[in-house]
N, C-alpha and C. Protein backbone atom coordinates (compact mmCIF):
# COMPACT_ATOMS: atom_id res chain seq x y z
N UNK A 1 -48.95 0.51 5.21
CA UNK A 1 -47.72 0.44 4.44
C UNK A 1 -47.12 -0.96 4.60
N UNK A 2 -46.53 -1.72 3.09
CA UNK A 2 -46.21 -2.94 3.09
C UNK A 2 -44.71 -2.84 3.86
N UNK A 3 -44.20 -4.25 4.25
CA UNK A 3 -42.96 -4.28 4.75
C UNK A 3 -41.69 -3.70 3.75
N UNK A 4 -42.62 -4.11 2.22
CA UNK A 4 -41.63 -3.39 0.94
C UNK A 4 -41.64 -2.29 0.95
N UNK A 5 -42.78 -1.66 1.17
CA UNK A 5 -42.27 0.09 0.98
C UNK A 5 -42.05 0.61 2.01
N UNK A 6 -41.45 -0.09 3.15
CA UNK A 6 -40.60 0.46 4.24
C UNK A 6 -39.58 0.07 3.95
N UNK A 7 -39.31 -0.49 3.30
CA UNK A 7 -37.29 -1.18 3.34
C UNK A 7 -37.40 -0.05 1.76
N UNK A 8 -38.10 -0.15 1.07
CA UNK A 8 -38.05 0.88 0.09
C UNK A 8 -37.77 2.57 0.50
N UNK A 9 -38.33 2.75 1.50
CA UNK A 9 -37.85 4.65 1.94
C UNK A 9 -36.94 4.44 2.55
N UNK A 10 -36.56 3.53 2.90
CA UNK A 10 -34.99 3.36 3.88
C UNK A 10 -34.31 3.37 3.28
N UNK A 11 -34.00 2.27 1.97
CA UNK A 11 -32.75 2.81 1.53
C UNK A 11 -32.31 3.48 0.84
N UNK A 12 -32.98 4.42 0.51
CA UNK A 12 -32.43 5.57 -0.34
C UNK A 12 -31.71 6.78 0.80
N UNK A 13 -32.13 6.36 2.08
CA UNK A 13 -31.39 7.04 3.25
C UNK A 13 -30.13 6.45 3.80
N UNK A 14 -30.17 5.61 3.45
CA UNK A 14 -29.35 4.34 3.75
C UNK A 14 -28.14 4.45 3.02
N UNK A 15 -28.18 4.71 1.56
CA UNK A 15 -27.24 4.87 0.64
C UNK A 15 -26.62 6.45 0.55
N UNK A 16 -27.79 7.41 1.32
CA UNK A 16 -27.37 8.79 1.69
C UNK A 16 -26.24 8.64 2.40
N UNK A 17 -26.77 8.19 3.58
CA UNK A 17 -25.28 8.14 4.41
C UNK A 17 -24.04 7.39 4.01
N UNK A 18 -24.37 6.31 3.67
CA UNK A 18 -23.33 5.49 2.79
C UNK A 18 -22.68 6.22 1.92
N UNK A 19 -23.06 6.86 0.90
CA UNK A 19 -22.41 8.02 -0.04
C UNK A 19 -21.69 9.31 0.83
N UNK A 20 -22.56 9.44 1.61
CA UNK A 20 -22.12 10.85 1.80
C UNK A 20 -20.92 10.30 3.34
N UNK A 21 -20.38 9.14 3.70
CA UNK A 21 -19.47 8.87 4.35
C UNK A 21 -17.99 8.58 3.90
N UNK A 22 -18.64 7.93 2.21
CA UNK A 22 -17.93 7.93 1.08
C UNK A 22 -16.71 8.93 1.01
N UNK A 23 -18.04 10.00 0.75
CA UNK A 23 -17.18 11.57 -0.19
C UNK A 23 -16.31 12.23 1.21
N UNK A 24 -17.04 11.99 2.57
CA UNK A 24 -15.90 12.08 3.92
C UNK A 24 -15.01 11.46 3.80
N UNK A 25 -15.07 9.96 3.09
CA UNK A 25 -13.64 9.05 3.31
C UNK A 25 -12.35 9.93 2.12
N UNK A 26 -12.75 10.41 1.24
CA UNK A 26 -12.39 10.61 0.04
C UNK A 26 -11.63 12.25 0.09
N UNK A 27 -12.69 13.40 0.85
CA UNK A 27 -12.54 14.82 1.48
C UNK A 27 -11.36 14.81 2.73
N UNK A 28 -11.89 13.89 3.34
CA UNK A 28 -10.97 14.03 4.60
C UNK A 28 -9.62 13.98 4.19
N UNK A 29 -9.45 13.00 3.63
CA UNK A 29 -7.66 12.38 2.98
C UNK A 29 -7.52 13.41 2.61
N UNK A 30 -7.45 14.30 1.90
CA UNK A 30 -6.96 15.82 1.29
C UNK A 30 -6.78 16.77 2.36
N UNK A 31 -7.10 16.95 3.44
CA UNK A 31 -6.85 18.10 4.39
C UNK A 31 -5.29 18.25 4.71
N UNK A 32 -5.12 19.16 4.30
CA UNK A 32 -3.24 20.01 5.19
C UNK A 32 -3.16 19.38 6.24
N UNK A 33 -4.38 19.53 7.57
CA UNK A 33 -3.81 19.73 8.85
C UNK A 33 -3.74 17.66 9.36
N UNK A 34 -2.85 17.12 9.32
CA UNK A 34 -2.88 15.63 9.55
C UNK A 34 -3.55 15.23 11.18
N UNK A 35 -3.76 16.68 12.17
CA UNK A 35 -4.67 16.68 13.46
C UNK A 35 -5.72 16.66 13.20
N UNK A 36 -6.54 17.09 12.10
CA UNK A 36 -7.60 17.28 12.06
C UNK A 36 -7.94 16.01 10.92
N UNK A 37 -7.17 15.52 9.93
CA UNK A 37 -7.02 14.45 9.32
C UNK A 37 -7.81 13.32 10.50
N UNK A 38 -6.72 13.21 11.07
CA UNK A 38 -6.92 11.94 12.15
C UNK A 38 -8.18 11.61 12.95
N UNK A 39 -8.70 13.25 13.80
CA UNK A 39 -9.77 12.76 14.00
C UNK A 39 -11.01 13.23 13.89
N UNK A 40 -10.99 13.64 12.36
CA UNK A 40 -11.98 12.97 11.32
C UNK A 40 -12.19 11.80 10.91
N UNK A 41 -11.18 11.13 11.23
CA UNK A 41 -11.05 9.54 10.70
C UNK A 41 -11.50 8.90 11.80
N UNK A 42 -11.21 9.45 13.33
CA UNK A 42 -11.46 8.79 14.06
C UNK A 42 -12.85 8.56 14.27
N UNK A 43 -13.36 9.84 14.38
CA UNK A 43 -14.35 10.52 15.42
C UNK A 43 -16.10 10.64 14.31
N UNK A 44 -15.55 10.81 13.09
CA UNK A 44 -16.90 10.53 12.19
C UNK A 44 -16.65 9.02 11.19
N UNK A 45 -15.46 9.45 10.64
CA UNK A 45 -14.78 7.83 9.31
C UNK A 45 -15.22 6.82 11.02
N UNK A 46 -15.10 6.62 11.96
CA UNK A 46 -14.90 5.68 12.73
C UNK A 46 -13.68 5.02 12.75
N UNK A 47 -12.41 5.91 12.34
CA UNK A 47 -11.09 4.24 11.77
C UNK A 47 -10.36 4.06 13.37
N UNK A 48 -10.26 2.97 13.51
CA UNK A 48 -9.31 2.59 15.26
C UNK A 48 -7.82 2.93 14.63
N UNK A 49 -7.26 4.19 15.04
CA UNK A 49 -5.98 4.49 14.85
C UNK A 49 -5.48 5.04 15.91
N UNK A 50 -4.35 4.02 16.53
CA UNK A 50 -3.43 4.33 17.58
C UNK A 50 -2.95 5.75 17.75
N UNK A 51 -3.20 6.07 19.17
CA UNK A 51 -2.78 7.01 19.43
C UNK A 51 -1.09 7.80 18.69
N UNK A 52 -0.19 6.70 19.00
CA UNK A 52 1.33 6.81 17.97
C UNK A 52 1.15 6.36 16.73
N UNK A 53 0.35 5.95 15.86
CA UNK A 53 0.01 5.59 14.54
C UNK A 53 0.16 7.12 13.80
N UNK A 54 0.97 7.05 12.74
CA UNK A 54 0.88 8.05 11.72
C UNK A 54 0.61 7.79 10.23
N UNK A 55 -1.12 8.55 10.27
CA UNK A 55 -1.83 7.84 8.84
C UNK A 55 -1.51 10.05 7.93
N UNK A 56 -0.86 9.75 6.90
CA UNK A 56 -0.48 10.42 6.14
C UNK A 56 -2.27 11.01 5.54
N UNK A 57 -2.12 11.79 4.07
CA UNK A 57 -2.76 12.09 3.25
C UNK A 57 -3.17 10.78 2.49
N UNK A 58 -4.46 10.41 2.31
CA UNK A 58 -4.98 8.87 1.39
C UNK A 58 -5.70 9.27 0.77
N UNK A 59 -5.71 8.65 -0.42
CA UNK A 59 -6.79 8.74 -1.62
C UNK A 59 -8.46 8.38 -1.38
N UNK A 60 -8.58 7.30 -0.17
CA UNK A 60 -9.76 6.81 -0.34
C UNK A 60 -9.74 5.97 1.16
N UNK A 61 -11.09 6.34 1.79
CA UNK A 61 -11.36 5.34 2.63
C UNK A 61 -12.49 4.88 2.72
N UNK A 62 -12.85 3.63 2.55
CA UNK A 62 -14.19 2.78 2.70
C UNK A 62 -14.63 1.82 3.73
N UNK A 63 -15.59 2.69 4.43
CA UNK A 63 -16.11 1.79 5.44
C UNK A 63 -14.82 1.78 6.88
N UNK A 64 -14.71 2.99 7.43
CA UNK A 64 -13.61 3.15 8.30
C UNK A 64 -13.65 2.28 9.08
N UNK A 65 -15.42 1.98 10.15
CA UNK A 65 -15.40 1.53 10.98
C UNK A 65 -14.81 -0.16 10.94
N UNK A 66 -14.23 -0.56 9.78
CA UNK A 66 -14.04 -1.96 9.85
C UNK A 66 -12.69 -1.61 9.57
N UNK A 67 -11.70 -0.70 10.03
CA UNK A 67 -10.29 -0.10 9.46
C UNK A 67 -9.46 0.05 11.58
N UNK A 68 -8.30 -0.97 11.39
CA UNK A 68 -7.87 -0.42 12.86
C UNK A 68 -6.18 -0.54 12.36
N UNK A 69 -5.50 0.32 12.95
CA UNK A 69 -4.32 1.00 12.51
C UNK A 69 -3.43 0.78 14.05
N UNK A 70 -2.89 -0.27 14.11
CA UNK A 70 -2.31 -0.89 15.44
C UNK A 70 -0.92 0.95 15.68
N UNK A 71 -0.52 0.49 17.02
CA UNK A 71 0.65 1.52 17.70
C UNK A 71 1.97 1.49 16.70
N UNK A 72 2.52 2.48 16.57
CA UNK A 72 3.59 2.51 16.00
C UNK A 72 4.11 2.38 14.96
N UNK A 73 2.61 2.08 13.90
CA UNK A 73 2.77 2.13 12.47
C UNK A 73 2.62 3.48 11.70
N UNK A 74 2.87 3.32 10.28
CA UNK A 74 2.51 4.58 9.38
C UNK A 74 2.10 3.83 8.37
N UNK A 75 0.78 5.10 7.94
CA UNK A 75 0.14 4.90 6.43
C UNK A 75 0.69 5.47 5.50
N UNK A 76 1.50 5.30 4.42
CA UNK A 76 1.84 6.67 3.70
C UNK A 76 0.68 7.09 2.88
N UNK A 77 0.97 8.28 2.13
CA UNK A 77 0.78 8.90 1.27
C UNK A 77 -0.20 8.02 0.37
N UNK A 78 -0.94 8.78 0.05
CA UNK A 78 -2.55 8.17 -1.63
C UNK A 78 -2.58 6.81 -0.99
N UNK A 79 -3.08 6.35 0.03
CA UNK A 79 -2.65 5.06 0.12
C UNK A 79 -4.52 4.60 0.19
N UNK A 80 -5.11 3.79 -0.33
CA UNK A 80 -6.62 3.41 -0.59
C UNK A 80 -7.13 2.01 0.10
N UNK A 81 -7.70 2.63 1.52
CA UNK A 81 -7.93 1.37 2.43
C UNK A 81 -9.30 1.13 2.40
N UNK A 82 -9.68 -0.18 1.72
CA UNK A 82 -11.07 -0.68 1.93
C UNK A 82 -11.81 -1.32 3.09
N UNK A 83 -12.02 -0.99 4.05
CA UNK A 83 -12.67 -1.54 5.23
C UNK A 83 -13.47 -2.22 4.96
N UNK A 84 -14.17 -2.12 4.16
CA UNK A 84 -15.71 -2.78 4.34
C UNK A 84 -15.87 -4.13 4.60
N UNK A 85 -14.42 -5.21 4.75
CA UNK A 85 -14.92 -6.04 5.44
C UNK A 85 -13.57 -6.54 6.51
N UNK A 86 -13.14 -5.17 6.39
CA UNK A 86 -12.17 -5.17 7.70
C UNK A 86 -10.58 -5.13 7.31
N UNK A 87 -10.01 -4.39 7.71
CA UNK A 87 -8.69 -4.62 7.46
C UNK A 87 -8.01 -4.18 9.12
N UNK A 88 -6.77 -5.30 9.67
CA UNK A 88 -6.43 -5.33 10.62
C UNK A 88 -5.27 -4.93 10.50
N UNK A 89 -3.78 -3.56 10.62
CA UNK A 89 -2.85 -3.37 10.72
C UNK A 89 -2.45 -3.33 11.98
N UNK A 90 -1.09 -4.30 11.85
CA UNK A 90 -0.68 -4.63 13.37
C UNK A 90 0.29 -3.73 13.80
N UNK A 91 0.86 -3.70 14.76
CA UNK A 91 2.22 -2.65 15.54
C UNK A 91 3.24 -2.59 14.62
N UNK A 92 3.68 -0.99 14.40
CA UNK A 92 5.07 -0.89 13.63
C UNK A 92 5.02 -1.70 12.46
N UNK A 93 3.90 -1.81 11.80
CA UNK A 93 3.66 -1.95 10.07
C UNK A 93 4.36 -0.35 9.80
N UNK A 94 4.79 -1.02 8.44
CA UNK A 94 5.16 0.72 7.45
C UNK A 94 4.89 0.24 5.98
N UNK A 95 3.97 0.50 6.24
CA UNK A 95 2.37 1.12 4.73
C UNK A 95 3.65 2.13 4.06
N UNK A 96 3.87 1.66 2.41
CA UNK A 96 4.53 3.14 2.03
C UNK A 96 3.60 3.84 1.19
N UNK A 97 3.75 5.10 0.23
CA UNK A 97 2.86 5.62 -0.88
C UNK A 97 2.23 4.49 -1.46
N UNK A 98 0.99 5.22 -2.20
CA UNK A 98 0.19 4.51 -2.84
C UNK A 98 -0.06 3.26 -2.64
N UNK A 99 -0.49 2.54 -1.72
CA UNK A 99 -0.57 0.96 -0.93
C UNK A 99 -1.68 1.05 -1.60
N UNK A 100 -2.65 0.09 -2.40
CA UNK A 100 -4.14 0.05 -1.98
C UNK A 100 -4.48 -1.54 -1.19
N UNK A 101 -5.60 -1.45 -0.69
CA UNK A 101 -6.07 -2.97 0.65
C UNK A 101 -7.62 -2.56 0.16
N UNK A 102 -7.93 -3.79 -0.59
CA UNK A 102 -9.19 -4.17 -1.56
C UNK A 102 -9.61 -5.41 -0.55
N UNK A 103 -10.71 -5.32 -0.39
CA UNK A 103 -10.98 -6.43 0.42
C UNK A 103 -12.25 -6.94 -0.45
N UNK A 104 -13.05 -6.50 -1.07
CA UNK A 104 -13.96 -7.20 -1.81
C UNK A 104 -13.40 -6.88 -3.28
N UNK A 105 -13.96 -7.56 -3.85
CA UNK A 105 -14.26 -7.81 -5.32
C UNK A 105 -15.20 -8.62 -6.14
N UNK A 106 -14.99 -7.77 -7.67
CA UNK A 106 -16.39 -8.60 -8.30
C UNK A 106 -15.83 -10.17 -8.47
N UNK A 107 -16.57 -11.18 -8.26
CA UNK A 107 -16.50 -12.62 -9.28
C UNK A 107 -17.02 -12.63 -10.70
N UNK A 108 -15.70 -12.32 -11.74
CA UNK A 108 -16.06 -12.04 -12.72
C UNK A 108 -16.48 -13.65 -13.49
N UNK A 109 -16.66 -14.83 -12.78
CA UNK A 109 -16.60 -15.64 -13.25
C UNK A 109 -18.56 -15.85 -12.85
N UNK A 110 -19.02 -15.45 -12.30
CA UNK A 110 -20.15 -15.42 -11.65
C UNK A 110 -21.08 -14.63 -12.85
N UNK A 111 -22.11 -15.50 -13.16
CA UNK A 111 -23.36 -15.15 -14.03
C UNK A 111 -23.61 -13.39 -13.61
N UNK A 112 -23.95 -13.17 -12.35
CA UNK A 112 -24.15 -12.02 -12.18
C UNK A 112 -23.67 -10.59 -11.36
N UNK A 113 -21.90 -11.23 -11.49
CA UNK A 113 -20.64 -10.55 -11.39
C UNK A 113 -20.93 -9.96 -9.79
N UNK A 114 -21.74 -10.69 -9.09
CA UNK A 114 -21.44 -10.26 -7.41
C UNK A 114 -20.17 -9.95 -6.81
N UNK A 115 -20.39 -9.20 -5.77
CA UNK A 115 -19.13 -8.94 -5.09
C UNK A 115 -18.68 -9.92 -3.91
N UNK A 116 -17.63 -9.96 -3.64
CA UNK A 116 -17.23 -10.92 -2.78
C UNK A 116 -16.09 -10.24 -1.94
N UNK A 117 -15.88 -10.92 -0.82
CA UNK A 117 -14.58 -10.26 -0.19
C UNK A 117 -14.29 -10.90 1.28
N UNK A 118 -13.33 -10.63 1.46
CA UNK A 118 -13.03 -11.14 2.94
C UNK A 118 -11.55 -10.32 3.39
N UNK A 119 -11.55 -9.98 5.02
CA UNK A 119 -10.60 -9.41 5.66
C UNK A 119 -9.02 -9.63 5.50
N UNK A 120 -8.31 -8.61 5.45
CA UNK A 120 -7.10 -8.06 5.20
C UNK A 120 -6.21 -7.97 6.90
N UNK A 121 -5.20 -8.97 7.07
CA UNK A 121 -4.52 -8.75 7.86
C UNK A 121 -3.30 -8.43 7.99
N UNK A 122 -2.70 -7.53 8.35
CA UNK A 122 -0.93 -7.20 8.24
C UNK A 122 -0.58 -7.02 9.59
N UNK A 123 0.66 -8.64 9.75
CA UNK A 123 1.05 -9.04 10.85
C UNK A 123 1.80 -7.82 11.32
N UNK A 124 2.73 -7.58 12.92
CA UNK A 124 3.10 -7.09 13.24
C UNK A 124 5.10 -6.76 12.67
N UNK A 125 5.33 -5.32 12.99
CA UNK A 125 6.61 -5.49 11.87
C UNK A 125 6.96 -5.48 10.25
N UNK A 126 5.79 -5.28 9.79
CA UNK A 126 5.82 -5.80 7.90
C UNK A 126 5.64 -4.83 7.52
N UNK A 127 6.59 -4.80 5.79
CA UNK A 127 6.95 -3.71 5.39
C UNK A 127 5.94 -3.77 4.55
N UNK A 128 4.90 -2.54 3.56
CA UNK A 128 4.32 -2.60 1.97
C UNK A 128 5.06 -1.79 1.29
N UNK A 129 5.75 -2.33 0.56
CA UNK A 129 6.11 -1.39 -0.41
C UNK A 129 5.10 -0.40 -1.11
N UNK A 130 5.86 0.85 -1.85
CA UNK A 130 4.94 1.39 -2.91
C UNK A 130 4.19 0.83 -3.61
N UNK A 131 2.86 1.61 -4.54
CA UNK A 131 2.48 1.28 -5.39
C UNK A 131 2.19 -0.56 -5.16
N UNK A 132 1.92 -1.21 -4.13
CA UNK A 132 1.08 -2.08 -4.18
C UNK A 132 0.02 -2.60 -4.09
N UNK A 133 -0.63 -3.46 -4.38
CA UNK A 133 -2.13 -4.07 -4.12
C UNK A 133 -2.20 -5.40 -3.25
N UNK A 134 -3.11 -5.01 -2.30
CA UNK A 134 -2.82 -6.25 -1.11
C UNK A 134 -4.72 -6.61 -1.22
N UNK A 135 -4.90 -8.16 -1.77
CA UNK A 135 -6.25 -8.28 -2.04
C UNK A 135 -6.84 -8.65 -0.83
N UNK A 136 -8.60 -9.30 -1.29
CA UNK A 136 -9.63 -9.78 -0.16
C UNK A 136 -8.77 -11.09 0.70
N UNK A 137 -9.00 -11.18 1.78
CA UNK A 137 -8.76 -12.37 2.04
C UNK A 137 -7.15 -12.82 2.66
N UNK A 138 -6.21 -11.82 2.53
CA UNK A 138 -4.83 -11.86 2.43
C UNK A 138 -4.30 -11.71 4.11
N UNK A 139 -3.42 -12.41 4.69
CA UNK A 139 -2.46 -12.27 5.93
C UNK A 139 -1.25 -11.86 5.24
N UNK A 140 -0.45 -10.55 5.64
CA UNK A 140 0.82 -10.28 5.19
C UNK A 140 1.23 -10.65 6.90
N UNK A 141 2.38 -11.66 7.01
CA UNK A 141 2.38 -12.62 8.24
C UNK A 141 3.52 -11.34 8.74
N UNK A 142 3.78 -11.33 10.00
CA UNK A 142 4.88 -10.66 11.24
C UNK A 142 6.48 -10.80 10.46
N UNK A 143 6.44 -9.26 9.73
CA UNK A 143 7.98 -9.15 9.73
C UNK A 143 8.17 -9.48 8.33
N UNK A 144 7.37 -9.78 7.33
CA UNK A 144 7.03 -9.84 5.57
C UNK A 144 7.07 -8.37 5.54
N UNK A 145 7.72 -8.63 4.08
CA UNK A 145 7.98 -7.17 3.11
C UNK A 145 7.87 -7.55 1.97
N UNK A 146 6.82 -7.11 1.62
CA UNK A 146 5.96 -6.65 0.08
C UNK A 146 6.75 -5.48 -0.82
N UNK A 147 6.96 -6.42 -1.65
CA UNK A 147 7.86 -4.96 -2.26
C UNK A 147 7.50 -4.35 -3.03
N UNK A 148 7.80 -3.27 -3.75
CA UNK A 148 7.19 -2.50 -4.58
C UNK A 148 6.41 -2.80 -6.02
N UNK A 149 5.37 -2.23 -5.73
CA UNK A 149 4.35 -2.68 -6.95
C UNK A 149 4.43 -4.21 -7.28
N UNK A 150 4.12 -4.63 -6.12
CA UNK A 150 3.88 -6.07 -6.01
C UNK A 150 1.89 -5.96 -5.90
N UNK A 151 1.44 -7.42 -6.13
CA UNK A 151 0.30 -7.59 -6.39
C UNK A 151 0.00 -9.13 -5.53
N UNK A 152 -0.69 -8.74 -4.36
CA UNK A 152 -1.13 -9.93 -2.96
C UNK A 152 -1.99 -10.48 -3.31
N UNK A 153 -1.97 -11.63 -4.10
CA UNK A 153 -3.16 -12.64 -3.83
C UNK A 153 -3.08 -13.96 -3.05
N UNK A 154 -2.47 -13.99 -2.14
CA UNK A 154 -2.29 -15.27 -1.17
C UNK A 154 -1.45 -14.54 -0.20
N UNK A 155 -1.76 -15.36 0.94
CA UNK A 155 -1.04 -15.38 2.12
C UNK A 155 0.39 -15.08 1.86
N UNK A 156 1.43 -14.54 2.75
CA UNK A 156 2.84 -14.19 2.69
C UNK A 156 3.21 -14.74 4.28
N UNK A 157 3.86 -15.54 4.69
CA UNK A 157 4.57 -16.25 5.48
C UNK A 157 5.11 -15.42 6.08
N UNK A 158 5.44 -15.39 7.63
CA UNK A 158 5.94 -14.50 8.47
C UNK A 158 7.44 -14.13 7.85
N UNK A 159 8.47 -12.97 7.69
CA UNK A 159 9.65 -12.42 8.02
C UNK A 159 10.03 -13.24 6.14
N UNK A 160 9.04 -13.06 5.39
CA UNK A 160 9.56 -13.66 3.91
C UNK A 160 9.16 -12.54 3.04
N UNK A 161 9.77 -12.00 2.04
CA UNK A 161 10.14 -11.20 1.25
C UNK A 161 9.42 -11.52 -0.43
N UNK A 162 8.58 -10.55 -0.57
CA UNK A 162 7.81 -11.58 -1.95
C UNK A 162 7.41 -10.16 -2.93
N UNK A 163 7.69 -10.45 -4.06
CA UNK A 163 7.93 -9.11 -4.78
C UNK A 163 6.93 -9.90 -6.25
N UNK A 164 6.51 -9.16 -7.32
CA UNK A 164 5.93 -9.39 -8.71
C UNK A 164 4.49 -9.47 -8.42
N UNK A 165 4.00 -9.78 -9.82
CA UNK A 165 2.33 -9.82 -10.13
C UNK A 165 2.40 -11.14 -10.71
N UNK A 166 1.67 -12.16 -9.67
CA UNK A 166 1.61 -12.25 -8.32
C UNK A 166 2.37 -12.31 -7.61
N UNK A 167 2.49 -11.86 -6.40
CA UNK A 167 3.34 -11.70 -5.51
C UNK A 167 4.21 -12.99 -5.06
N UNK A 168 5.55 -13.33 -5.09
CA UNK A 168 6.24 -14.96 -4.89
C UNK A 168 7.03 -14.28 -4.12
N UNK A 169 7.61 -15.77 -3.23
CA UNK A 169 8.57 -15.12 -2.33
C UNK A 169 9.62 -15.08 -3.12
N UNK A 170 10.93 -14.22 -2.28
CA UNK A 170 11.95 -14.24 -3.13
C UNK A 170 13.20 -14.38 -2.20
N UNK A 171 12.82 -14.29 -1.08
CA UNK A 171 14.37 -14.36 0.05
C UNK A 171 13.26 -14.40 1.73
N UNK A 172 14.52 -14.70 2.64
CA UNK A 172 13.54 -14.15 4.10
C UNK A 172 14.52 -13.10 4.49
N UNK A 173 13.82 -12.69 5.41
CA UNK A 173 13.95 -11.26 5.76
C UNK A 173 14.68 -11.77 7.33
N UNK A 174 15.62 -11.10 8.32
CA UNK A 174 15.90 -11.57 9.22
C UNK A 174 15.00 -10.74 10.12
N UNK A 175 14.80 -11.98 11.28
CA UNK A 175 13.96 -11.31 12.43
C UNK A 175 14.02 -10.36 13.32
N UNK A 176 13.69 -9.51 12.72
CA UNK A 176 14.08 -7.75 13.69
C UNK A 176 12.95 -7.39 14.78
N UNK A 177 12.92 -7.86 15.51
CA UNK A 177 11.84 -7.26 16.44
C UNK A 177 11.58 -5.96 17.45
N UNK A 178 12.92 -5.41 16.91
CA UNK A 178 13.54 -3.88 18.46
C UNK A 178 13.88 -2.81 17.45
N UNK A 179 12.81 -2.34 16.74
CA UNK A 179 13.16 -1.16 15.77
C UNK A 179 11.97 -0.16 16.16
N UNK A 180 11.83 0.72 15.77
CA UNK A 180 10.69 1.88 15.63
C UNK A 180 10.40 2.57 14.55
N UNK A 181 9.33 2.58 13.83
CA UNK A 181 8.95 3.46 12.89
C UNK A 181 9.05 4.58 12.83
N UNK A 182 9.05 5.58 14.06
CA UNK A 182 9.17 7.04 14.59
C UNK A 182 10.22 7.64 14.81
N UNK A 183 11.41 8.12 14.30
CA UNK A 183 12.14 8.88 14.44
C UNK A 183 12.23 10.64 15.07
N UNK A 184 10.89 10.91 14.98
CA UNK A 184 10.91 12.43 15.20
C UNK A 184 10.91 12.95 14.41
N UNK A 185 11.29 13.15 12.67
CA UNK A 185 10.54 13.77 11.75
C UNK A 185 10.04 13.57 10.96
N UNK A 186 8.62 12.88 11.62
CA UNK A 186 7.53 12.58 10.67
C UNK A 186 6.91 14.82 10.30
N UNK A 187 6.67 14.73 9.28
CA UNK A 187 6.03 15.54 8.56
C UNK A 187 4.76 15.99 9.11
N UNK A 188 4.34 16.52 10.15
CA UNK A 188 3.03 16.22 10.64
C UNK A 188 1.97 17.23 9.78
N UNK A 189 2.59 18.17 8.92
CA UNK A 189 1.22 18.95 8.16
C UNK A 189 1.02 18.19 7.05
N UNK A 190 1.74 17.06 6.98
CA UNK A 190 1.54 16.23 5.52
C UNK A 190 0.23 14.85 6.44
């Protein structure tokens, strides 16, 4: 057997698991119980989520093992995290509904529309608004708030406030560093 038709029976196993970790990233997000949510995410998705981290119900997760969810943050609700080439959430981030974190994409400018991508970081303290898109490649810096249905294609400067498609700043935010995300009624069957 050539070296080709060994990389040939592989990956059709290859893309098994790949798919079928997929339809886990995709199944799991729908479960009632947010205990059993979690570590499914942990324990098969692979995602590094802090013990005090509260990741809600999500639409989609890709590639967990490149997904880490720092102490004291929350994911909300349908929120669509692309790991696959890493996304880093730092302490006491608050992710709201529908966030998506795209880390690759096609180059539609490219003869043969390849994908491209690079890692997603959200400094410590920073707000996402709803309904946003945070792209490949992006630092949301310590203490930035993304506001609603805003659209990230560049860097956001620590404790600065940047709202529209594309995302511009629009004010700074003052430096709060002694708050908590956790109040005590987080929703835990959600």
């Amino acid at each position: 057997m050539s070296v080709k038709d060994v990389i040939k029976s592989v990956r059709p196993a290859r893309l098994g698991v790949e798919g079928a970790l997929f339809l886990a990233g995709e199944a799991t997000g729908r479960l009632p119980v947010r205990s059993a949510r979690t570590a499914i995410a942990r324990h098969v998705l692979g995602v590094q989520i802090a013990p005090d981290a509260l990741v809600y119900r999500w639409r989609e997760i890709r590639n967990g093992s490149g997904i880490r969810v720092g102490s004291g943050s929350v994911i909300g609700l349908w929120s669509i995290l692309d790991g696959r080439q890493g996304i880093t959430i730092g302490r006491t981030v608050s992710v709201s509904s529908d966030a998506s974190f795209w880390t690759m994409q096609h180059d539609y400018r490219a003869d043969d529309f390849h994908a491209e991508g690079a890692p997603i970081t959200v400094e410590d303290f920073a707000v996402i608004g709803p309904s946003t898109i945070i792209l490949p490649g992006v630092t949301i810096g310590e203490g930035a708030v993304v506001a609603a249905g805003a659209v990230v294609s560049k860097d956001v400067p620590p404790w600065t406030v940047v709202a529209g498609i594309p995302a511009k700043p629009i004010r700074q935010r003052p430096v709060q560093r002694n708050y908590s995300l956790h109040n005590g009624d987080a929703m835990y069957f959600l």
